[in-house]
C-alpha atoms as a PDB file:
ATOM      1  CA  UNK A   1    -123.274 -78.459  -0.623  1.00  0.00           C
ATOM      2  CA  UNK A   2    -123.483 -75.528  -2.694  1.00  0.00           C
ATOM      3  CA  UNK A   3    -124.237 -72.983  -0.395  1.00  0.00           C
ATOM      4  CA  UNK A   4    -121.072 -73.949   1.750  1.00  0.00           C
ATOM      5  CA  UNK A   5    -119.056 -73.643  -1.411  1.00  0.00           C
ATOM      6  CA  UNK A   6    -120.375 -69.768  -1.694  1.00  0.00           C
ATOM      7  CA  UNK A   7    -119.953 -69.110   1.767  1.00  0.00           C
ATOM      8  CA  UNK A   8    -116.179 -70.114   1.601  1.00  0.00           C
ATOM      9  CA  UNK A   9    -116.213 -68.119  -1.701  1.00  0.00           C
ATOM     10  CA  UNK A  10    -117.732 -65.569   0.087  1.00  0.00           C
ATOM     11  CA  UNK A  11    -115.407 -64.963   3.303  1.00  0.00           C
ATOM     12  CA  UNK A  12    -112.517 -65.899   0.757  1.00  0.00           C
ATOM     13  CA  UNK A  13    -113.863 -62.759  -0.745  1.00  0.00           C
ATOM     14  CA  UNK A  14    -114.524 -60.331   1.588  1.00  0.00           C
ATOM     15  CA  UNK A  15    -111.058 -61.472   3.181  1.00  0.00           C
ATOM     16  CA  UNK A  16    -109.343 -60.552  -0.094  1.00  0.00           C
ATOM     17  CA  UNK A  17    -110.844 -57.633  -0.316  1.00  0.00           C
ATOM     18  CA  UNK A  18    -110.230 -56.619   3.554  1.00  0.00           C
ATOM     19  CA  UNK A  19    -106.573 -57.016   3.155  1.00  0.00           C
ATOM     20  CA  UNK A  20    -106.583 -54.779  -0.124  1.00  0.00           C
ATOM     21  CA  UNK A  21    -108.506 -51.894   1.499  1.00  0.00           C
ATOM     22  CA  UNK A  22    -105.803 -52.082   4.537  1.00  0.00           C
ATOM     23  CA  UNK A  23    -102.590 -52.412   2.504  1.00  0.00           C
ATOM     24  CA  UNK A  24    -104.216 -49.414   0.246  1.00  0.00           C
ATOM     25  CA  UNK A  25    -105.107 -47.431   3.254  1.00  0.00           C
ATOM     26  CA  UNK A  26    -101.028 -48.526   4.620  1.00  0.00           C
ATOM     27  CA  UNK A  27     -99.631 -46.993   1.463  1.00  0.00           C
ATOM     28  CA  UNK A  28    -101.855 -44.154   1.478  1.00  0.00           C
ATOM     29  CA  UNK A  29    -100.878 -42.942   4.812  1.00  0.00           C
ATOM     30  CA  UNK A  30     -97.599 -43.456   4.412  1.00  0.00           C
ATOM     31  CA  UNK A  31     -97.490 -41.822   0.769  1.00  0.00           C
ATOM     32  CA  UNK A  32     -99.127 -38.663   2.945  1.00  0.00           C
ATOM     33  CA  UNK A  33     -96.537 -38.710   5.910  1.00  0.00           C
ATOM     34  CA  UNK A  34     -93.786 -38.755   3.047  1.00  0.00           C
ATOM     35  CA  UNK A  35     -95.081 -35.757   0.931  1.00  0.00           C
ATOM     36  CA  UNK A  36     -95.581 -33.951   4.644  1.00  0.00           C
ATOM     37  CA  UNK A  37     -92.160 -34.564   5.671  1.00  0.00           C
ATOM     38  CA  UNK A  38     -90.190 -33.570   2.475  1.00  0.00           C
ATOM     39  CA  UNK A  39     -92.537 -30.553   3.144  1.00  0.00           C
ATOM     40  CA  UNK A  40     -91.126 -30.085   6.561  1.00  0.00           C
ATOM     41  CA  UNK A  41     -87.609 -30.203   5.167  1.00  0.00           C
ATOM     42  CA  UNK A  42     -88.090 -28.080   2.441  1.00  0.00           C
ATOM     43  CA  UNK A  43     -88.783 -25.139   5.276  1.00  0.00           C
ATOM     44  CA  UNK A  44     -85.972 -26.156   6.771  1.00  0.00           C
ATOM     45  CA  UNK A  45     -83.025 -26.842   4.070  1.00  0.00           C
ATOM     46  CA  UNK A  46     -79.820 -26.182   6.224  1.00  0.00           C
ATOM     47  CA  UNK A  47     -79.058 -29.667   5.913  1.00  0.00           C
ATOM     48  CA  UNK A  48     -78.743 -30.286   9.926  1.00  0.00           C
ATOM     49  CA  UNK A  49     -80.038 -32.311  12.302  1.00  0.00           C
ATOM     50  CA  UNK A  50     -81.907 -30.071  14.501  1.00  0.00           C
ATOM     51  CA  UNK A  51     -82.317 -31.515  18.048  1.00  0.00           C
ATOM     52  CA  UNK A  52     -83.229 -30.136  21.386  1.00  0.00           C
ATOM     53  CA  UNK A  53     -81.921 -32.224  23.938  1.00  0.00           C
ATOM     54  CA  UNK A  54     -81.202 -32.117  28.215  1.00  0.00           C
ATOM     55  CA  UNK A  55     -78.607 -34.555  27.298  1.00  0.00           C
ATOM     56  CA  UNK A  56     -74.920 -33.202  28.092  1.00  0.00           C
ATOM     57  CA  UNK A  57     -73.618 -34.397  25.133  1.00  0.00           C
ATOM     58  CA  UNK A  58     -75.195 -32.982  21.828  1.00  0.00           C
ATOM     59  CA  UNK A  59     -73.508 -31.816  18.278  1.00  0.00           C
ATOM     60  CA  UNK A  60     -74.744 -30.760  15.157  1.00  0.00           C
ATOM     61  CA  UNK A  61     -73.936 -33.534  12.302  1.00  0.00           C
ATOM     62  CA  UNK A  62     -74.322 -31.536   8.378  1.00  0.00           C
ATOM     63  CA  UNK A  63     -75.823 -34.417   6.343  1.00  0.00           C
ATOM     64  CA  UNK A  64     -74.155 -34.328   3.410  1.00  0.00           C
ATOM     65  CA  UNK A  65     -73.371 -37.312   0.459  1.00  0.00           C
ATOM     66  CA  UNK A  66     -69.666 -37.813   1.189  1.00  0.00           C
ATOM     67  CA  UNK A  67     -70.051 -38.117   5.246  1.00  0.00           C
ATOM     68  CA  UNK A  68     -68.131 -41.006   6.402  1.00  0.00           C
ATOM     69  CA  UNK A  69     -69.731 -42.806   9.175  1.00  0.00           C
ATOM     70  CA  UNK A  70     -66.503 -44.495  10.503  1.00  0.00           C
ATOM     71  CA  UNK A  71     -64.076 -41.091  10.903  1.00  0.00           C
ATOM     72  CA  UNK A  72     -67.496 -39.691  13.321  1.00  0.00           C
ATOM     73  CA  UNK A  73     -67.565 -42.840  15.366  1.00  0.00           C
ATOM     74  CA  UNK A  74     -63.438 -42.390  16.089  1.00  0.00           C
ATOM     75  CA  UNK A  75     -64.179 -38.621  17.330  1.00  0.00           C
ATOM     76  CA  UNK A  76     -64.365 -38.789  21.080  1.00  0.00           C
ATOM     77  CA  UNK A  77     -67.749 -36.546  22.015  1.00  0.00           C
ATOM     78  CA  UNK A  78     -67.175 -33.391  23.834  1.00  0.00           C
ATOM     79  CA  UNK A  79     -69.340 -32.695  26.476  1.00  0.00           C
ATOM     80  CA  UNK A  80     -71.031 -29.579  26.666  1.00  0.00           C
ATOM     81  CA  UNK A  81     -70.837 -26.994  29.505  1.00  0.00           C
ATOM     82  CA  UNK A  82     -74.423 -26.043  31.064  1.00  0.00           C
ATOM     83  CA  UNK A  83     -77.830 -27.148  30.814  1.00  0.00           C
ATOM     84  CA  UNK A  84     -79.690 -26.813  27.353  1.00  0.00           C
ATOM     85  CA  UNK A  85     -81.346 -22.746  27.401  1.00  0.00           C
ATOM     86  CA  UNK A  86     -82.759 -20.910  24.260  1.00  0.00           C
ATOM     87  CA  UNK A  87     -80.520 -17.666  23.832  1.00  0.00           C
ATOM     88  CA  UNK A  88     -83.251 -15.439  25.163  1.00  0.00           C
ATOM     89  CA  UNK A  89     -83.606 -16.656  28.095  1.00  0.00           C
ATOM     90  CA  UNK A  90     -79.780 -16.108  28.792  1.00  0.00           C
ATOM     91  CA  UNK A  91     -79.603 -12.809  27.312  1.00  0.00           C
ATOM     92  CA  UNK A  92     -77.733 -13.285  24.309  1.00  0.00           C
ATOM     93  CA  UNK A  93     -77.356 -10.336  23.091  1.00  0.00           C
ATOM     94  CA  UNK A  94     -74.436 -10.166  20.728  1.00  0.00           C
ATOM     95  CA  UNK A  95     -73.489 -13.911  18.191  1.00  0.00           C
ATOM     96  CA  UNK A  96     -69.860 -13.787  16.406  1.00  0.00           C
ATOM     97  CA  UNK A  97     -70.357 -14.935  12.770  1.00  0.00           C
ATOM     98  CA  UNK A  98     -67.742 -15.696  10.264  1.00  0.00           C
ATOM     99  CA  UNK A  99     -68.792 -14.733   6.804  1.00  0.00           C
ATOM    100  CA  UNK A 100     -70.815 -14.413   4.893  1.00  0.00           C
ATOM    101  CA  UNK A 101     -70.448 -17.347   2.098  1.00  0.00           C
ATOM    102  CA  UNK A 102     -72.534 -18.150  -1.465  1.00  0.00           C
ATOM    103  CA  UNK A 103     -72.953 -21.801  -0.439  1.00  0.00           C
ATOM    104  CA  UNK A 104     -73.765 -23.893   2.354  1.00  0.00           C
ATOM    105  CA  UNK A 105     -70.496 -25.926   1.261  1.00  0.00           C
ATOM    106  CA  UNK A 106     -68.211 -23.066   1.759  1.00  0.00           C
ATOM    107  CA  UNK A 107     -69.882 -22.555   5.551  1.00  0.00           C
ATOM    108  CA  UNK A 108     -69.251 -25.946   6.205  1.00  0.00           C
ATOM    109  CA  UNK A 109     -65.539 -26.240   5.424  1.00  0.00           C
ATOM    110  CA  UNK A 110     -65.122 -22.940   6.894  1.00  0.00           C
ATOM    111  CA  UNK A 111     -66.799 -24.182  10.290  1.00  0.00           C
ATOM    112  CA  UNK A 112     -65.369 -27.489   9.656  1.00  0.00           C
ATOM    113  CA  UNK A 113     -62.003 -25.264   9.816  1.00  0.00           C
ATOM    114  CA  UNK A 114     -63.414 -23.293  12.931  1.00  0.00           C
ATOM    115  CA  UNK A 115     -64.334 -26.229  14.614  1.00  0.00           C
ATOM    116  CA  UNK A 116     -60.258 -27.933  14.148  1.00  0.00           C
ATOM    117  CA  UNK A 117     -58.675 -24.778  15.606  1.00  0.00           C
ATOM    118  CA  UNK A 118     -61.093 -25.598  19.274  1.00  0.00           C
ATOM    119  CA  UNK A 119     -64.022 -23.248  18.203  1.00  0.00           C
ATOM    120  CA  UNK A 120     -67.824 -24.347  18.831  1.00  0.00           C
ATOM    121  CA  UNK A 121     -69.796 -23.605  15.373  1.00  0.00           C
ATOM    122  CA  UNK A 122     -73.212 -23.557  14.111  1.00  0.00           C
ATOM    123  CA  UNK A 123     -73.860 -22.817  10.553  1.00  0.00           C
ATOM    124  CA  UNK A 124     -76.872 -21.016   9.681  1.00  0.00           C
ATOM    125  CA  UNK A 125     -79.413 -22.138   7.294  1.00  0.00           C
ATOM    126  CA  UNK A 126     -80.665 -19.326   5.244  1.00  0.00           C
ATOM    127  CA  UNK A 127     -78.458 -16.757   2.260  1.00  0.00           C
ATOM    128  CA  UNK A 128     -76.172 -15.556   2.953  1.00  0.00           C
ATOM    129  CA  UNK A 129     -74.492 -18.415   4.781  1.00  0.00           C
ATOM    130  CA  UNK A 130     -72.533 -17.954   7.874  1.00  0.00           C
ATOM    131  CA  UNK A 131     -71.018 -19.563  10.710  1.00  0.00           C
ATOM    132  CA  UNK A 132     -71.961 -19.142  14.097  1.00  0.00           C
ATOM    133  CA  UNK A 133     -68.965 -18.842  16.427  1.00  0.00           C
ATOM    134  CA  UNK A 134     -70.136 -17.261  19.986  1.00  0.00           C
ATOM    135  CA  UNK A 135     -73.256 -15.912  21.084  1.00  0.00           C
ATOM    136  CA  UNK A 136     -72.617 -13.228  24.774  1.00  0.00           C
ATOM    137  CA  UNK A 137     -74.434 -11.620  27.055  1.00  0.00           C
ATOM    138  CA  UNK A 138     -71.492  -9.267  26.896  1.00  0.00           C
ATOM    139  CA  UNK A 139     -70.584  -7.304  24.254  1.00  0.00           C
ATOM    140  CA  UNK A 140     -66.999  -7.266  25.256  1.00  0.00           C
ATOM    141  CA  UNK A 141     -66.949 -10.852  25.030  1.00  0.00           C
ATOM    142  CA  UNK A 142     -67.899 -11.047  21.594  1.00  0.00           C
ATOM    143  CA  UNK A 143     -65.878  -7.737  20.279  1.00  0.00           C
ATOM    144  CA  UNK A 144     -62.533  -9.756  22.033  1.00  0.00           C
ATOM    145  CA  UNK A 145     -63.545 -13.305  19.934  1.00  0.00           C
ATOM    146  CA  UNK A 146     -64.682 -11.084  16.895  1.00  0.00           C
ATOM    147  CA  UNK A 147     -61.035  -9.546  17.518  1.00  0.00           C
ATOM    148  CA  UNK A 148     -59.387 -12.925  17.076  1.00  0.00           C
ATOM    149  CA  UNK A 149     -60.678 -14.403  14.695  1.00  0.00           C
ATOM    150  CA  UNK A 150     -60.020 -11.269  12.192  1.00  0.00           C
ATOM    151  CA  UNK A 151     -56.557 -11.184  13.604  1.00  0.00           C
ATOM    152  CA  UNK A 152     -56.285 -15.255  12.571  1.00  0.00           C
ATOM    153  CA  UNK A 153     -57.675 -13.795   9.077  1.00  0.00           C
ATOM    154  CA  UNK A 154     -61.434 -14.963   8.830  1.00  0.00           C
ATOM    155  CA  UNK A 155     -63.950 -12.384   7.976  1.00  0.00           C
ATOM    156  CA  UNK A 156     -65.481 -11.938  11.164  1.00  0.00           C
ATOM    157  CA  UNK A 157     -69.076  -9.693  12.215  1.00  0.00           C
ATOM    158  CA  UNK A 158     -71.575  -9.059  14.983  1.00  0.00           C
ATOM    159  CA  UNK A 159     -75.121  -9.379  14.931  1.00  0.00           C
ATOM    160  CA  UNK A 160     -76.925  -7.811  17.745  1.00  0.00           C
ATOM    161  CA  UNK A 161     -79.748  -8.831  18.583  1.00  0.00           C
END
């Protein structure tokens, strides 16, 4: 009788300690994704969702604390012209910015602003803030939207690239 009383001790045990060793290992890993992740986003602090997509429909959300959910799911999505292409291998060779600004905040109102008046924008991520307008193949292209948008009084530049 007493050795069946250690041997349920016993698996009692070494059950006990299973499930400790597996929830420790659990939190371990997920303590190590965590700190590797707010890593990642630390490189990468322009507060957008970066996504590369095939889908026709795609647009670039900011995160920020005062985004309310309800006003984005009213907006209608826009569908975007063309299939999904990195800007080299179109031969961008010439983006229309607006700015520069101090502060991601000031981009985003200012794009926010773009965007109202029919624009497509993309604010970049790094000091000095801007927002992208057009990238062209054509440097006529972009001198005519660089054009407008200095005679519709934003402080408008070309970077060549």
């Amino acid at each position: 009788m007493e050795k069946k009383g250690v041997k349920v001790v016993t698996d009692l045990l070494t059950k006990t300690v299973g499930l400790l060793f597996f929830s420790l290992l659990a939190i371990g890993l997920g303590v190590l994704f965590g700190v590797l992740f707010e890593g990642m986003l630390r490189e990468n602090p322009d507060d957008t969702a970066l996504v590369e997509s095939n889908d026709s429909v795609l647009q670039t959300v900011p995160f920020t604390e005062d985004f309310d959910l309800s006003a984005a799911a009213d907006e209608e999505a826009q569908p975007v012209q063309g299939t999904s292409q990195s800007a080299s291998a179109i031969g961008v060779v010439s983006k229309v910015l607006v700015g520069p600004f101090n502060s991601y905040q000031e981009a985003a109102a200012a794009g926010a602003q773009l965007q109202s008046e029919g624009y497509p924008t993309y604010i970049l991520s790094k000091v000095p803030y801007a927002v992208q307008v057009g990238a062209f193949s054509n440097a006529t292209n972009a001198e005519n939207l660089k054009a407008e948008l200095i005679a519709k009084g934003y402080e408008a530049f070309l970077k060549v690239e």
